[in-house]
Every structure is written in structure tokens, then in C-alpha cells.
PDB file of N, CA and C in Angstrom:
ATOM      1  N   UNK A   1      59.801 -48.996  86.177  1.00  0.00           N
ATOM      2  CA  UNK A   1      59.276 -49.805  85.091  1.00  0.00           C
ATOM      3  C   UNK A   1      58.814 -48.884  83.970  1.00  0.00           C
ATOM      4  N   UNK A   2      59.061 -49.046  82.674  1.00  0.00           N
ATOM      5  CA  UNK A   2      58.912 -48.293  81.522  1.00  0.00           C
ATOM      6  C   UNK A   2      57.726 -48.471  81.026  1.00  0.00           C
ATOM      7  N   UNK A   3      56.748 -47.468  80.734  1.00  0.00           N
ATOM      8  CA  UNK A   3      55.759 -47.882  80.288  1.00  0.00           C
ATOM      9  C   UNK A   3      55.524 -47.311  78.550  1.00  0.00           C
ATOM     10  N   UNK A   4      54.971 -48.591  77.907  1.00  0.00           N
ATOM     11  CA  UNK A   4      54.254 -48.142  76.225  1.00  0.00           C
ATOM     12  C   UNK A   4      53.083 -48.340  76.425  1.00  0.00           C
ATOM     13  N   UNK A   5      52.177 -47.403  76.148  1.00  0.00           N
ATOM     14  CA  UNK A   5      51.108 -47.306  76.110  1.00  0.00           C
ATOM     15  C   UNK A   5      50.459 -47.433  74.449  1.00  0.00           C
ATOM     16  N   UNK A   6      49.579 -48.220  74.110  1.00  0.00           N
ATOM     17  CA  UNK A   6      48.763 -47.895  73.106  1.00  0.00           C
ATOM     18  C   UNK A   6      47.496 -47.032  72.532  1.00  0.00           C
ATOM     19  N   UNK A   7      46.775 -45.868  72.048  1.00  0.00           N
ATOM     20  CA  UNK A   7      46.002 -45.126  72.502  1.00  0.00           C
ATOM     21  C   UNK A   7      45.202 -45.401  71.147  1.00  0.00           C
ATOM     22  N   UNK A   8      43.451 -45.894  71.097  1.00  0.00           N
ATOM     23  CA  UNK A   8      42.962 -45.668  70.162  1.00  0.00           C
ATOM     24  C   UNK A   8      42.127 -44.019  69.693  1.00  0.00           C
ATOM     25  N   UNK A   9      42.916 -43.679  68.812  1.00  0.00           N
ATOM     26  CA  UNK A   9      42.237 -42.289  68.349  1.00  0.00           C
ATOM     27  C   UNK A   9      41.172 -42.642  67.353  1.00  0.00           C
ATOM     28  N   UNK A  10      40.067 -43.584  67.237  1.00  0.00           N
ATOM     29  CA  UNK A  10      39.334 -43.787  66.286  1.00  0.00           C
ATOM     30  C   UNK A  10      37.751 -42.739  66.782  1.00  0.00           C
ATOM     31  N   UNK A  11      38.011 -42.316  67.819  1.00  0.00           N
ATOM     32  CA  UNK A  11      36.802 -41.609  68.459  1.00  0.00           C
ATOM     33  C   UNK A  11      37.295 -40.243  69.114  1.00  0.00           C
ATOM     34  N   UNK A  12      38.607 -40.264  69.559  1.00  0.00           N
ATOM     35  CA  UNK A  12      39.075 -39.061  69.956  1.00  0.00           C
ATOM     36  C   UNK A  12      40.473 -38.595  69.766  1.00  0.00           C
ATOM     37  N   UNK A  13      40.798 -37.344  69.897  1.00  0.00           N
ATOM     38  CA  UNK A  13      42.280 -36.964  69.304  1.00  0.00           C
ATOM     39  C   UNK A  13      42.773 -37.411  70.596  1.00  0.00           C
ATOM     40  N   UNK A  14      44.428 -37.421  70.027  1.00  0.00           N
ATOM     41  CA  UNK A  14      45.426 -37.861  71.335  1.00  0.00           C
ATOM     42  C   UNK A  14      45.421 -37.590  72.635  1.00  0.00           C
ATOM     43  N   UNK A  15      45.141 -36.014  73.148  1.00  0.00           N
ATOM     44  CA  UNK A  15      44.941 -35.770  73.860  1.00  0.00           C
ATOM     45  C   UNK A  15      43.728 -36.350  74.903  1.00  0.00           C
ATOM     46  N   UNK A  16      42.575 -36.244  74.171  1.00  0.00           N
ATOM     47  CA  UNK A  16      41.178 -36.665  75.068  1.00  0.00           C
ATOM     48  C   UNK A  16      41.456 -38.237  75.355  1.00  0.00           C
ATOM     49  N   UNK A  17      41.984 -38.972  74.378  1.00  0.00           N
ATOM     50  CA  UNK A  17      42.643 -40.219  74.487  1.00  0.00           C
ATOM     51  C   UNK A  17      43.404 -40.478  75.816  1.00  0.00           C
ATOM     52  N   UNK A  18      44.145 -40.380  76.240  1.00  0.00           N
ATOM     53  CA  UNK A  18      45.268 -40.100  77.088  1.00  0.00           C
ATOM     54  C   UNK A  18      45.029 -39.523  78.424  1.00  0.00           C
ATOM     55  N   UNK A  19      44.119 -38.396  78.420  1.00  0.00           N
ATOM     56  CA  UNK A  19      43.443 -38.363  79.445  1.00  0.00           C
ATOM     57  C   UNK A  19      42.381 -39.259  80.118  1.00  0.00           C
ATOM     58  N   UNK A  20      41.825 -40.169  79.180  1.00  0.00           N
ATOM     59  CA  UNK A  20      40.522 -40.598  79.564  1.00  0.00           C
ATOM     60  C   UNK A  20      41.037 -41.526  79.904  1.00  0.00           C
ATOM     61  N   UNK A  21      42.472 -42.366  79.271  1.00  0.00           N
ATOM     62  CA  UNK A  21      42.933 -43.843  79.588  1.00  0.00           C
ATOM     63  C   UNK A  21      43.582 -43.417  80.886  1.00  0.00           C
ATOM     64  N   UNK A  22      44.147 -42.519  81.436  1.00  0.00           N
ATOM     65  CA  UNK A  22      44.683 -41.391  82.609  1.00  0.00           C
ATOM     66  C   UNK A  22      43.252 -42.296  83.806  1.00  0.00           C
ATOM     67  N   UNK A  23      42.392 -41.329  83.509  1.00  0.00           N
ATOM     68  CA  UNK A  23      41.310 -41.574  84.252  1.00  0.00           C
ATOM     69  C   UNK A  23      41.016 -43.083  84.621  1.00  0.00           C
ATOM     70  N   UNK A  24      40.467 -43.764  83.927  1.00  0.00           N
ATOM     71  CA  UNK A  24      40.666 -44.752  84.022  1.00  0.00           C
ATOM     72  C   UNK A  24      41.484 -45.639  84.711  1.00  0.00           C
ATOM     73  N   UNK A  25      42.803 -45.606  84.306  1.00  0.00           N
ATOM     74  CA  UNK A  25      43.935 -46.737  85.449  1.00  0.00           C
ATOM     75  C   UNK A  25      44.067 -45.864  86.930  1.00  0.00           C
ATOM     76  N   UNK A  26      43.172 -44.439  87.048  1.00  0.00           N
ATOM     77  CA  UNK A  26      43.487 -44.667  88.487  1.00  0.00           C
ATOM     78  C   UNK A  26      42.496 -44.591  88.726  1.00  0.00           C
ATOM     79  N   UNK A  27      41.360 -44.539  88.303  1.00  0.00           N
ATOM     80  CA  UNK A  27      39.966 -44.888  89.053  1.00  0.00           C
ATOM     81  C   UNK A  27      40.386 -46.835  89.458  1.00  0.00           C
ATOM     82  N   UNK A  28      40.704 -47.411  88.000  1.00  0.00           N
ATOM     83  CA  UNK A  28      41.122 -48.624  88.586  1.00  0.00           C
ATOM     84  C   UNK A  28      42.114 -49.417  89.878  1.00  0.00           C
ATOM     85  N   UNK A  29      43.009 -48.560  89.899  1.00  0.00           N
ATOM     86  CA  UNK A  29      44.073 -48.348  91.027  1.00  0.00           C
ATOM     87  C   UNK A  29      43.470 -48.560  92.042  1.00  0.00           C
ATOM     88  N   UNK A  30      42.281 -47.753  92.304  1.00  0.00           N
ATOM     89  CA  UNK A  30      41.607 -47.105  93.590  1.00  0.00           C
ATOM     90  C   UNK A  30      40.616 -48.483  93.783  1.00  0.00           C
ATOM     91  N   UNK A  31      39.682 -48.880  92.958  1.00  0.00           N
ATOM     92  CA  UNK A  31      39.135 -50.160  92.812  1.00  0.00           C
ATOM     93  C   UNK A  31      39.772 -51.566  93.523  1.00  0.00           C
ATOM     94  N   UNK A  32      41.078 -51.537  92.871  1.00  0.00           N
ATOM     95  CA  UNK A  32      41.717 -52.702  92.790  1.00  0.00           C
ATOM     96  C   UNK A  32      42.480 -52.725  94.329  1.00  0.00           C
ATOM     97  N   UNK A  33      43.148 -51.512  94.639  1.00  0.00           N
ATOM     98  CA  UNK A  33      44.218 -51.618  95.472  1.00  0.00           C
ATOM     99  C   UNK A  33      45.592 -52.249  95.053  1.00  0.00           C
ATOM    100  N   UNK A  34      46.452 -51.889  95.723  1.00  0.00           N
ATOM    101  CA  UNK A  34      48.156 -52.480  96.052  1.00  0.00           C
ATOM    102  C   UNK A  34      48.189 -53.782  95.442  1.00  0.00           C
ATOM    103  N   UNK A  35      46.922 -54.820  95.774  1.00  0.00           N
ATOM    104  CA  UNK A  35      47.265 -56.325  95.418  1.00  0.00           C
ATOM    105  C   UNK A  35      46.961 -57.142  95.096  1.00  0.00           C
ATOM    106  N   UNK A  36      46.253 -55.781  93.724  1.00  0.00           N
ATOM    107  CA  UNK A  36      46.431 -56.279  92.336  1.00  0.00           C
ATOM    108  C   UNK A  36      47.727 -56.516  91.532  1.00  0.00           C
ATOM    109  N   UNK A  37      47.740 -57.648  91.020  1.00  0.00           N
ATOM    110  CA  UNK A  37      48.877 -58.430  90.110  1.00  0.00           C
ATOM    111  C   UNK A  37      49.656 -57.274  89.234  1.00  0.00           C
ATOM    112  N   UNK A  38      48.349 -56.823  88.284  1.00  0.00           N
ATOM    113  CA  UNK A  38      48.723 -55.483  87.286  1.00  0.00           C
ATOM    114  C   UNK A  38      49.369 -54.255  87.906  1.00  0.00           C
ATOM    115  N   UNK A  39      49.402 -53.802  89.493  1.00  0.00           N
ATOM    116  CA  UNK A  39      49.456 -52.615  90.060  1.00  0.00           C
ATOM    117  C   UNK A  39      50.383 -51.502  89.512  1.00  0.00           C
ATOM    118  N   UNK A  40      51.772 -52.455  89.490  1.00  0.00           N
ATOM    119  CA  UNK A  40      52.942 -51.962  89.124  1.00  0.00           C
ATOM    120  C   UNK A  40      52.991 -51.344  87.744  1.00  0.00           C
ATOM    121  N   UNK A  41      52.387 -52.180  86.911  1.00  0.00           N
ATOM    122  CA  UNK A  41      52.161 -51.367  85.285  1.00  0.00           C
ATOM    123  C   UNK A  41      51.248 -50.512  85.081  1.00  0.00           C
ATOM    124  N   UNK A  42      49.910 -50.301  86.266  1.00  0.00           N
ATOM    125  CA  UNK A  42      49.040 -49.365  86.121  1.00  0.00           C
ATOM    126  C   UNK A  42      49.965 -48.201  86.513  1.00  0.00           C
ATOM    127  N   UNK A  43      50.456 -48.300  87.803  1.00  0.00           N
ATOM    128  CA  UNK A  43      51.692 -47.322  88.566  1.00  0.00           C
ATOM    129  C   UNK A  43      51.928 -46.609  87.003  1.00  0.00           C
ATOM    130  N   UNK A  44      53.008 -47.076  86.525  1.00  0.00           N
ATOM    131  CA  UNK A  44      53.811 -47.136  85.416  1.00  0.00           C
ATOM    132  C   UNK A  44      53.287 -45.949  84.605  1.00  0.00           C
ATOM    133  N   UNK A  45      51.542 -46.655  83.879  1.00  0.00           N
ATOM    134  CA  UNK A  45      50.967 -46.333  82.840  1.00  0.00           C
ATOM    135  C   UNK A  45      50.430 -44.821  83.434  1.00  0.00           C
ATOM    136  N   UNK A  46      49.940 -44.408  84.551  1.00  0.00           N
ATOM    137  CA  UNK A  46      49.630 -43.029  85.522  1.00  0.00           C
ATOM    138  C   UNK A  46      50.790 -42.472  85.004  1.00  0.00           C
ATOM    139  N   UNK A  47      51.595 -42.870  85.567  1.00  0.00           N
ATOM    140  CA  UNK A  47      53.070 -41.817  85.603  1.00  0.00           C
ATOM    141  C   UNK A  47      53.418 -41.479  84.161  1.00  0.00           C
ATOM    142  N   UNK A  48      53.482 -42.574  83.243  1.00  0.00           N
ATOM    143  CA  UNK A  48      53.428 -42.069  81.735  1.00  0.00           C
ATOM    144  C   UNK A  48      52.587 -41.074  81.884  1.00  0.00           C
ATOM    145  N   UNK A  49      51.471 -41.110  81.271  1.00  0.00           N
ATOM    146  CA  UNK A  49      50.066 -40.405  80.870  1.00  0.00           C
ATOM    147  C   UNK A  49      50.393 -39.045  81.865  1.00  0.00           C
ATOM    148  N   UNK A  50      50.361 -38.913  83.264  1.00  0.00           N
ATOM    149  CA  UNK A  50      50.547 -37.642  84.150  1.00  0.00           C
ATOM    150  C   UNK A  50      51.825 -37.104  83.240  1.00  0.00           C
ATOM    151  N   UNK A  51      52.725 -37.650  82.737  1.00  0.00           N
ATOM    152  CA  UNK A  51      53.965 -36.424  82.581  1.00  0.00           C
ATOM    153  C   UNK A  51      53.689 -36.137  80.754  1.00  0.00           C
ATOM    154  N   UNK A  52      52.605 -37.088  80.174  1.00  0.00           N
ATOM    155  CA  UNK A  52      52.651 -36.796  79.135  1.00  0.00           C
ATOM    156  C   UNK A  52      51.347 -35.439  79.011  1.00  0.00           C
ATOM    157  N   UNK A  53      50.121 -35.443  79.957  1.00  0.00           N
ATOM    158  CA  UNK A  53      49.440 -34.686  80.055  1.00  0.00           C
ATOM    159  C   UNK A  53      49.869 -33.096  80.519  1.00  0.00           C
ATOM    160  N   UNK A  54      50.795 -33.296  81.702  1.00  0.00           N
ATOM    161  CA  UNK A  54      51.436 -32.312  81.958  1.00  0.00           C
ATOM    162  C   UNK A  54      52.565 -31.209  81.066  1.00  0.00           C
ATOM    163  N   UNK A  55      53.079 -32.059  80.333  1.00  0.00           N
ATOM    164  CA  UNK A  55      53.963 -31.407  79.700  1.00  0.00           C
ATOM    165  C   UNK A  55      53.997 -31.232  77.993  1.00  0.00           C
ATOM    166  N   UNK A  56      53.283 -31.688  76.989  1.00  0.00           N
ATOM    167  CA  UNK A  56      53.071 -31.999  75.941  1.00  0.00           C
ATOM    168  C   UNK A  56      52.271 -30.977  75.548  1.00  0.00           C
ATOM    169  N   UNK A  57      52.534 -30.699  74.639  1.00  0.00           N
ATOM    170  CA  UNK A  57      51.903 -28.928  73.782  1.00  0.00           C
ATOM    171  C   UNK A  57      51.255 -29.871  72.777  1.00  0.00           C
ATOM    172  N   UNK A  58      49.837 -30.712  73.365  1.00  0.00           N
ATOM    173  CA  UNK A  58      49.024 -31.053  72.574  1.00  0.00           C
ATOM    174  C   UNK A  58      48.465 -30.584  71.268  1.00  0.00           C
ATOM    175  N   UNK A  59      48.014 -28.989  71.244  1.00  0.00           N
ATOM    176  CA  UNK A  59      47.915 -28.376  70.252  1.00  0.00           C
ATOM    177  C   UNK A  59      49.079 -28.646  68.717  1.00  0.00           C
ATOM    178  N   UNK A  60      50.004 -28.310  69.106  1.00  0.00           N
ATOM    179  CA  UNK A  60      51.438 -27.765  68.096  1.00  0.00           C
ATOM    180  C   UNK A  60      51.656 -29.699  67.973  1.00  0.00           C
ATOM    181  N   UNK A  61      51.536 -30.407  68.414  1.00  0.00           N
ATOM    182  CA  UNK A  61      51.014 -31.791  68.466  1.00  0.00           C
ATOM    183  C   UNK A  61      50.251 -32.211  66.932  1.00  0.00           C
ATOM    184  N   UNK A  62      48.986 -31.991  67.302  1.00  0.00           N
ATOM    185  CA  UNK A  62      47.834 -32.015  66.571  1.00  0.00           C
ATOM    186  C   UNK A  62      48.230 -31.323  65.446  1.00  0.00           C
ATOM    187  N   UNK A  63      48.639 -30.268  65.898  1.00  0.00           N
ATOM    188  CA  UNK A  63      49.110 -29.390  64.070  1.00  0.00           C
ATOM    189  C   UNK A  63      49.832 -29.768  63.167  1.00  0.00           C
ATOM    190  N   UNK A  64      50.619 -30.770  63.795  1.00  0.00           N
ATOM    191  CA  UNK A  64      52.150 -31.010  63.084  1.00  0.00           C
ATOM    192  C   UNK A  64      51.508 -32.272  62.438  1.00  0.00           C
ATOM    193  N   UNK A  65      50.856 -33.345  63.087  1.00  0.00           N
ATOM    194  CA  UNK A  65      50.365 -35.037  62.449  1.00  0.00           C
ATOM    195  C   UNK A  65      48.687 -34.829  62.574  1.00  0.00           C
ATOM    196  N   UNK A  66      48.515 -34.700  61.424  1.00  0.00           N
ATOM    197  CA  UNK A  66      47.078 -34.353  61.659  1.00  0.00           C
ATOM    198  C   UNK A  66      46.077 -36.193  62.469  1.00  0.00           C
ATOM    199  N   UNK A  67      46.609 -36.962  61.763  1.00  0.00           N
ATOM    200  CA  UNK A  67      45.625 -38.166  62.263  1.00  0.00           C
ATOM    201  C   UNK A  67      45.874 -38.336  63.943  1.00  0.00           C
ATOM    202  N   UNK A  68      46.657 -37.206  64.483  1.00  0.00           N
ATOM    203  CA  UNK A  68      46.394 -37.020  66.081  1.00  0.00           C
ATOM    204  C   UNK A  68      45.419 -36.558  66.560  1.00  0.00           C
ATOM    205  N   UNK A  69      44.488 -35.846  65.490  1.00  0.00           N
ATOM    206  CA  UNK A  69      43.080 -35.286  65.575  1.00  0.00           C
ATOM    207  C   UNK A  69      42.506 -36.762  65.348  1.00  0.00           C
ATOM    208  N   UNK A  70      42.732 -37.619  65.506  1.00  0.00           N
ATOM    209  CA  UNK A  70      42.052 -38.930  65.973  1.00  0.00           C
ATOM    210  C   UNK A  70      41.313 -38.711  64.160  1.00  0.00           C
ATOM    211  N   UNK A  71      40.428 -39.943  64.078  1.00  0.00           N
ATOM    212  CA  UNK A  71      40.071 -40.951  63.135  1.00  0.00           C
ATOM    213  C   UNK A  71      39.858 -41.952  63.128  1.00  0.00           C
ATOM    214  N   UNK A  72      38.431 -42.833  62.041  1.00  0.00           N
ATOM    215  CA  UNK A  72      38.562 -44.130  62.324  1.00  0.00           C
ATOM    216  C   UNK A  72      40.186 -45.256  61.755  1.00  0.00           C
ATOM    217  N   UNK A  73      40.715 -46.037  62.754  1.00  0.00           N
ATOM    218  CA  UNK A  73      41.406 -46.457  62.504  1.00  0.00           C
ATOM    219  C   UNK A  73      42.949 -46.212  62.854  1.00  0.00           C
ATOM    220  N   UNK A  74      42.935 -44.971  63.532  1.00  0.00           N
ATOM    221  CA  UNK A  74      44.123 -44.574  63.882  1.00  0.00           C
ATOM    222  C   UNK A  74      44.373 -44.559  65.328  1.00  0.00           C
ATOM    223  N   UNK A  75      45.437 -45.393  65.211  1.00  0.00           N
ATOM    224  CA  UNK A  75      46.389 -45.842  66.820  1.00  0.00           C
ATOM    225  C   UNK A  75      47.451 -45.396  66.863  1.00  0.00           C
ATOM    226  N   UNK A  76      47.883 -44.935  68.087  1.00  0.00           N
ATOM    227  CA  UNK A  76      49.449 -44.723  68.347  1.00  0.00           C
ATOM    228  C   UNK A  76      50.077 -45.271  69.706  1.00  0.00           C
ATOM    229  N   UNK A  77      51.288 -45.096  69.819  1.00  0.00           N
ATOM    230  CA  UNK A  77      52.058 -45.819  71.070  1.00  0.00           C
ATOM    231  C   UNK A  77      52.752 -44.579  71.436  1.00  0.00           C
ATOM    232  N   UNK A  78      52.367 -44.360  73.047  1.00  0.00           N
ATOM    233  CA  UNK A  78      52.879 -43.206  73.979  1.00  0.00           C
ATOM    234  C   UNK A  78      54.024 -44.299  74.669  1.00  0.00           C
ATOM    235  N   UNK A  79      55.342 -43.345  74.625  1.00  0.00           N
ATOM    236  CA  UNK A  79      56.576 -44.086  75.408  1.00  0.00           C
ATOM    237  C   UNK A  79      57.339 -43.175  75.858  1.00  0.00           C
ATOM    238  N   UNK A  80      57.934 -43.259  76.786  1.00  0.00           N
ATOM    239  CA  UNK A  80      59.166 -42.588  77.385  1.00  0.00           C
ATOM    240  C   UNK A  80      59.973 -43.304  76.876  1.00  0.00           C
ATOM    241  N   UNK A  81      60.724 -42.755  76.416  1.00  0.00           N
ATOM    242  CA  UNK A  81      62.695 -42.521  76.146  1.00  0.00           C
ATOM    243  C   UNK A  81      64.052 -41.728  76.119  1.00  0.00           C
ATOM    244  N   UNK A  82      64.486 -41.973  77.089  1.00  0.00           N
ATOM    245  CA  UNK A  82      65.588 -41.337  77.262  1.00  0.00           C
ATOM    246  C   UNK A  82      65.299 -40.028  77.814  1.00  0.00           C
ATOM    247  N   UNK A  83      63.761 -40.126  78.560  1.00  0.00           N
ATOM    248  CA  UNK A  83      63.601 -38.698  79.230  1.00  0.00           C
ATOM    249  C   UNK A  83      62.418 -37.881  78.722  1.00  0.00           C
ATOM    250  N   UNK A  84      62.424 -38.426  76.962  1.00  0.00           N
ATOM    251  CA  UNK A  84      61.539 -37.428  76.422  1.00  0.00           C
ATOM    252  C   UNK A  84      60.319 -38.972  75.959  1.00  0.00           C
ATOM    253  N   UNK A  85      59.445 -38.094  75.944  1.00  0.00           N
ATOM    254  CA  UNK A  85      57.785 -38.816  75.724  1.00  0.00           C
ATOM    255  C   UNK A  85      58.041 -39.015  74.322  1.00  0.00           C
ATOM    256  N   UNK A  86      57.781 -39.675  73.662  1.00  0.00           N
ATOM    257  CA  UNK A  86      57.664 -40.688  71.926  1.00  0.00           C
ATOM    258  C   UNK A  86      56.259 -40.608  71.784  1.00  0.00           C
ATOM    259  N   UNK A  87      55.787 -40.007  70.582  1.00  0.00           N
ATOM    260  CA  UNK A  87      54.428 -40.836  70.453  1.00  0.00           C
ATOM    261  C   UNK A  87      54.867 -41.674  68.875  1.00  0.00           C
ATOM    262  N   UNK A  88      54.494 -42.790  68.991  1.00  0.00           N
ATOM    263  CA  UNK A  88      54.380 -43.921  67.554  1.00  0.00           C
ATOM    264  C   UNK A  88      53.305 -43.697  66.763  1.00  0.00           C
ATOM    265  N   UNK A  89      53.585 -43.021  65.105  1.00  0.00           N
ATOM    266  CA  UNK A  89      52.448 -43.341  64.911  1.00  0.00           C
ATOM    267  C   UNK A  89      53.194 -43.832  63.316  1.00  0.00           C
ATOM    268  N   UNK A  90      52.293 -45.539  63.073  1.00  0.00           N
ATOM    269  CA  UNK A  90      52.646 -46.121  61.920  1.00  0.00           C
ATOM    270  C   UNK A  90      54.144 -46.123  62.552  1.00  0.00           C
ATOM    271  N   UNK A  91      55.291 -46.211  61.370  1.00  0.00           N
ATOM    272  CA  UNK A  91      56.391 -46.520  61.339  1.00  0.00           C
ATOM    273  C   UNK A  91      57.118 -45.359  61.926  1.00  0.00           C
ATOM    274  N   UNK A  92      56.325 -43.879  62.487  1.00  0.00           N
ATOM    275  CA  UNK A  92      57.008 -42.696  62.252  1.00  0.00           C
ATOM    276  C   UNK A  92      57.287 -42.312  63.972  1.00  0.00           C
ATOM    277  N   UNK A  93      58.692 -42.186  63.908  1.00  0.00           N
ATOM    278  CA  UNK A  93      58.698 -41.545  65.728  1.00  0.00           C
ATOM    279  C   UNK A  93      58.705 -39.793  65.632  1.00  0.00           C
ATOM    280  N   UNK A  94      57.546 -39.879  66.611  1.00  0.00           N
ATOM    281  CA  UNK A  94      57.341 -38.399  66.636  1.00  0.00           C
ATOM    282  C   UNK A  94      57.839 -37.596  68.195  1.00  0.00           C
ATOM    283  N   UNK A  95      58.901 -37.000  68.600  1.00  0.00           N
ATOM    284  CA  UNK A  95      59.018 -36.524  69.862  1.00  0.00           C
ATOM    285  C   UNK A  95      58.286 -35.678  70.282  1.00  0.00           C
ATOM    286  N   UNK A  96      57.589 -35.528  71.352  1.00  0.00           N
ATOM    287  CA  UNK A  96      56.288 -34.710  71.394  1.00  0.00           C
ATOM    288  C   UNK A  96      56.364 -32.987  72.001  1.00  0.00           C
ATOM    289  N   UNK A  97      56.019 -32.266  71.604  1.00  0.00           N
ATOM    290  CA  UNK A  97      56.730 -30.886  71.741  1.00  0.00           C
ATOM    291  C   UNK A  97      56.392 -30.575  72.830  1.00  0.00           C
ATOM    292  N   UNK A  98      57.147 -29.950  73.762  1.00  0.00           N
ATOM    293  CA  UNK A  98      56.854 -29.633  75.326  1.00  0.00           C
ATOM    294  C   UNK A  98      56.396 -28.155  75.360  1.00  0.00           C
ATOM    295  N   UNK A  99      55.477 -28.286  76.558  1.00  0.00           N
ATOM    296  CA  UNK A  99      54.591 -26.775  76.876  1.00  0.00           C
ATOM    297  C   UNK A  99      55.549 -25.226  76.686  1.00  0.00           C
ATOM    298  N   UNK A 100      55.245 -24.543  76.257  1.00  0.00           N
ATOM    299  CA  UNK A 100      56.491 -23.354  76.637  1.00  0.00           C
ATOM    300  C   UNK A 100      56.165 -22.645  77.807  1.00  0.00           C
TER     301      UNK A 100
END
């Protein structure tokens, strides 16, 4: 199952974002158990977030779109496609640069 994630950066840059929503769906996971309704999209939303945390050169990230240094008002959409992580921000697809 494909997951899009939405991330508000109005308090933190992408990164701390992403981790914390990370945290979150599996503290919830653990809460909820197997049979919860949502399970499968939390599944989903972990596995996003783990390969986007793991592999994403957050920094060179941040350097390139500055409102990834978070701001009031600024949202983006984390997606897998075609292999590689998308982040959405506004109308603009940004492919997200991988660790070296």
C-alpha cells in the first residue's frame, strides 16, 4: 500500500517533522495493535517515514528549498514513487537527495 503523507512544517523543519510523525504512528501501532481498522496505512506511513529518515540527505534538502526549514504556514506531501521518495511542496516536485 502506497503511502502520502502530509507534514506540517509550521513549528519544525522537514526533518524533525517526519521523525516525530515516525514516532508517533508507531507508538500508536503499539497502543492500538493488529485490529485496528487504520493498521495497514499506519504500516504504510512507518515504512514511508523509516526509508525517508534513513536515506534522505536532509541537510542538502534544507539547503536547496529553504521553507523545508519549516515556517508558519508551510506544508508538504512525503510520497514514494517509482522507488524514489517525492517531497510536495506547493505545486513543486522535489526528489529528495539520498545520503552519500
Amino acid at each position: 500500500m502506497a503511502a502520502e503523507i502530509e507534514l506540517d512544517l509550521s513549528r519544525h523543519c522537514i526533518q524533525t517533522a517526519a521523525r516525530r510523525r515516525y514516532e508517533r504512528q508507531v507508538a500508536a501501532c503499539f497502543r492500538r495493535g493488529s485490529d485496528d481498522p487504520e493498521h495497514a496505512l499506519r504500516e504504510a506511513e512507518i515504512d514511508l517515514l523509516q526509508q525517508a529518515l534513513e536515506t534522505i540527505d536532509f541537510g542538502r534538502l534544507r539547503g536547496g528549498w529553504k521553507p523545508l526549514n519549516g515556517g508558519p504556514g508551510v506544508r508538504v506531501r512525503l510520497a514514494e514513487e517509482d522507488g524514489e521518495i517525492i517531497v510536495r511542496l506547493g505545486g513543486e516536485r522535489i526528489a529528495a537527495p539520498r545520503k552519500r
